[in-house]
C-alpha atoms as a PDB file:
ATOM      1  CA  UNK A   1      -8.176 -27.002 -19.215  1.00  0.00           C
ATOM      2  CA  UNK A   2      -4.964 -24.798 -18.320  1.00  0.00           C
ATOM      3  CA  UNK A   3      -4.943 -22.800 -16.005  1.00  0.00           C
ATOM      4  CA  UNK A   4      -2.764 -19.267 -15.257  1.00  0.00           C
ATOM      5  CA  UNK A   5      -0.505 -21.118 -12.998  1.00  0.00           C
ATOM      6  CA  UNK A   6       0.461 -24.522 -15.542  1.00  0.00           C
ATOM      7  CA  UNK A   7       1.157 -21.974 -18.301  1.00  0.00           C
ATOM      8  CA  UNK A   8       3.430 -19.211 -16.286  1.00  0.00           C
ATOM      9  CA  UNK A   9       6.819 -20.667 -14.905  1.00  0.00           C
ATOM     10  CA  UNK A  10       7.609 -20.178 -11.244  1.00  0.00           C
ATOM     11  CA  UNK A  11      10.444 -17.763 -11.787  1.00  0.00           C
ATOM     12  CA  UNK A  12       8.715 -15.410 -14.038  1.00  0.00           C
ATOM     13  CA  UNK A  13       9.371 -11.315 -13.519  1.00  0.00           C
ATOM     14  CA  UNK A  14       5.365 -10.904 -12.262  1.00  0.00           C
ATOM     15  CA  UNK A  15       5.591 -14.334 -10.274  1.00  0.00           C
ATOM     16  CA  UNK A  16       8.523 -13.091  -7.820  1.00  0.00           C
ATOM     17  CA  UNK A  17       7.211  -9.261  -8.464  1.00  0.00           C
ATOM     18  CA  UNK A  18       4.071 -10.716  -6.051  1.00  0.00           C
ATOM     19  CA  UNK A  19       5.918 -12.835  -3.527  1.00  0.00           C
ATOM     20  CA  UNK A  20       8.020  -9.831  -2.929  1.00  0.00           C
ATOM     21  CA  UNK A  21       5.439  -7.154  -2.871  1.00  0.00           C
ATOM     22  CA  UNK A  22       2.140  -6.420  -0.859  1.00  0.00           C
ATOM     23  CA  UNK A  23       0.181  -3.915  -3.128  1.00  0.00           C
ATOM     24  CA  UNK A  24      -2.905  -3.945  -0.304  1.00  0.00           C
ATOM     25  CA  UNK A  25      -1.347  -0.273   0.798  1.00  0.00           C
ATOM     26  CA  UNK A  26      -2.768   0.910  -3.166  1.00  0.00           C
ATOM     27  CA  UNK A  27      -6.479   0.345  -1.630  1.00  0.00           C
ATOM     28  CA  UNK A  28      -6.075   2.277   1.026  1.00  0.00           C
ATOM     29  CA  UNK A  29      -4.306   5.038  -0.686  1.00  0.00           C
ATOM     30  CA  UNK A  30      -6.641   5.356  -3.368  1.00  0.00           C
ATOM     31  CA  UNK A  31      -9.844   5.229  -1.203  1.00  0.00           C
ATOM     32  CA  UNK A  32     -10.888   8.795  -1.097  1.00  0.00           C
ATOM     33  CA  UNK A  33     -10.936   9.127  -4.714  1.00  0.00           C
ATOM     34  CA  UNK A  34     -13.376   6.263  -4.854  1.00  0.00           C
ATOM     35  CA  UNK A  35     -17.366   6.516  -4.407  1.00  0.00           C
ATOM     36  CA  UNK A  36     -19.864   3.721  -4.613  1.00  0.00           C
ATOM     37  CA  UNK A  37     -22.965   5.907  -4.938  1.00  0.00           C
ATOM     38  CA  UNK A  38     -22.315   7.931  -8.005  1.00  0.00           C
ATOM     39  CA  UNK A  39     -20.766   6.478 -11.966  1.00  0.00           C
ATOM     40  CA  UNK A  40     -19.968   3.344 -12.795  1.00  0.00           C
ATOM     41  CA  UNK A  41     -18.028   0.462 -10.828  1.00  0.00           C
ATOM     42  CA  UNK A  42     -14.295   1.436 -11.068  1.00  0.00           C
ATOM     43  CA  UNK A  43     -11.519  -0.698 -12.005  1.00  0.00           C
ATOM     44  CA  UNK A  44      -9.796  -2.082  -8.963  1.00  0.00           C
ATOM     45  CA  UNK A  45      -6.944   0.384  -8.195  1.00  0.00           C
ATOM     46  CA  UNK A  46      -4.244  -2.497  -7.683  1.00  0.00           C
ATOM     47  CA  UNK A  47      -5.575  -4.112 -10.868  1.00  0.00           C
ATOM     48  CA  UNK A  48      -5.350  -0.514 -12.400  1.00  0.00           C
ATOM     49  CA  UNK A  49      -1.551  -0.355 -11.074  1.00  0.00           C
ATOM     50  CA  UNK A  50      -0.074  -3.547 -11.678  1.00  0.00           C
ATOM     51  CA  UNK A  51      -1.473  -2.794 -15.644  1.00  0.00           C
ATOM     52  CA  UNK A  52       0.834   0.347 -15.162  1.00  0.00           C
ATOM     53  CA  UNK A  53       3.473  -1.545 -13.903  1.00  0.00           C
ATOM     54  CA  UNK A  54       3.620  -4.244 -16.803  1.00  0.00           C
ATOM     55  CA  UNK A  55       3.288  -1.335 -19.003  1.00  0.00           C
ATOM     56  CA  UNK A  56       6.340   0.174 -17.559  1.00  0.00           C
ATOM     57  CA  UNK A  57       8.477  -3.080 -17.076  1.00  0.00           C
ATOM     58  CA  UNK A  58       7.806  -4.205 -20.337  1.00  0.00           C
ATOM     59  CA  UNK A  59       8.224  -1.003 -22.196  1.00  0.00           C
ATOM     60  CA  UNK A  60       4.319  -0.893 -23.795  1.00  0.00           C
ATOM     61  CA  UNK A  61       3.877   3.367 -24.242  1.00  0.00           C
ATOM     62  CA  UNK A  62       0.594   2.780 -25.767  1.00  0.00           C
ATOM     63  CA  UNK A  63      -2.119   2.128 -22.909  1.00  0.00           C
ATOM     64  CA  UNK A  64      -4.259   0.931 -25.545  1.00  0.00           C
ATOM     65  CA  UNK A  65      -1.426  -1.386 -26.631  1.00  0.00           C
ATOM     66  CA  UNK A  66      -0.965  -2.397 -22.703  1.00  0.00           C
ATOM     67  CA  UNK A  67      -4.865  -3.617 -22.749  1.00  0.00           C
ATOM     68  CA  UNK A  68      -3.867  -5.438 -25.987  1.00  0.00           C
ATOM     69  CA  UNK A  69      -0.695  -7.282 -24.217  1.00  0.00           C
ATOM     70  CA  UNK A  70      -2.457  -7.902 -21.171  1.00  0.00           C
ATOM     71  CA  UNK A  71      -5.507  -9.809 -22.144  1.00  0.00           C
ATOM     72  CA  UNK A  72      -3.786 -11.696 -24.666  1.00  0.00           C
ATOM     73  CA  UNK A  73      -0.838 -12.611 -22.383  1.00  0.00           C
ATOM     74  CA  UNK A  74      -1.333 -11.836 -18.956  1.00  0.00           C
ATOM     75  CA  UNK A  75      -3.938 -12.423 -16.079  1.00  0.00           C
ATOM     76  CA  UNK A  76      -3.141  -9.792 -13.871  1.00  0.00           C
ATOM     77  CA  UNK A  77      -6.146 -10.927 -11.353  1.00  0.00           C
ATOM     78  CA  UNK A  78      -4.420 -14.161 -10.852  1.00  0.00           C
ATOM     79  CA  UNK A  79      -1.185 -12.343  -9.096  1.00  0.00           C
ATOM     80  CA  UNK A  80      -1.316 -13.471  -5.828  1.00  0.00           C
ATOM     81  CA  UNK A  81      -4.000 -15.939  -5.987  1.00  0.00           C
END
């Protein structure tokens, strides 16, 4: 089976977007607007923001079109894995 990291060259935009960045500050930031005792489990904010961020580098407008794009041709979870 292929994974993620066969598929996606090394030099791709999102490959040397993560060796370059540390998005660990987003957690921190975003922490008081996050509760575990009340609604349902929350997307991950850096998950959340690196969706936003292909959305913007790639030109998708449409954040319904973005959740298209990105589960047919992008597993954001695996950046920096």
């Amino acid at each position: 089976m292929a994974s993620t990291d066969m598929l996606v060259p090394e030099d791709h935009l999102l490959r040397l977007i993560d060796m370059h960045i540390d998005f660990s500050f987003i957690t921190e930031k975003t922490k008081p607007f996050y509760t575990s005792t009340t609604g349902r489990p929350p997307i991950p904010p850096i998950r959340l923001f690196k969706m936003m961020l292909i959305g913007y580098l790639y030109g998708i407008r449409s954040e319904r079109q973005l959740e298209i794009e990105i589960n047919l041709n992008v597993d954001v979870d695996s950046w920096g894995r």
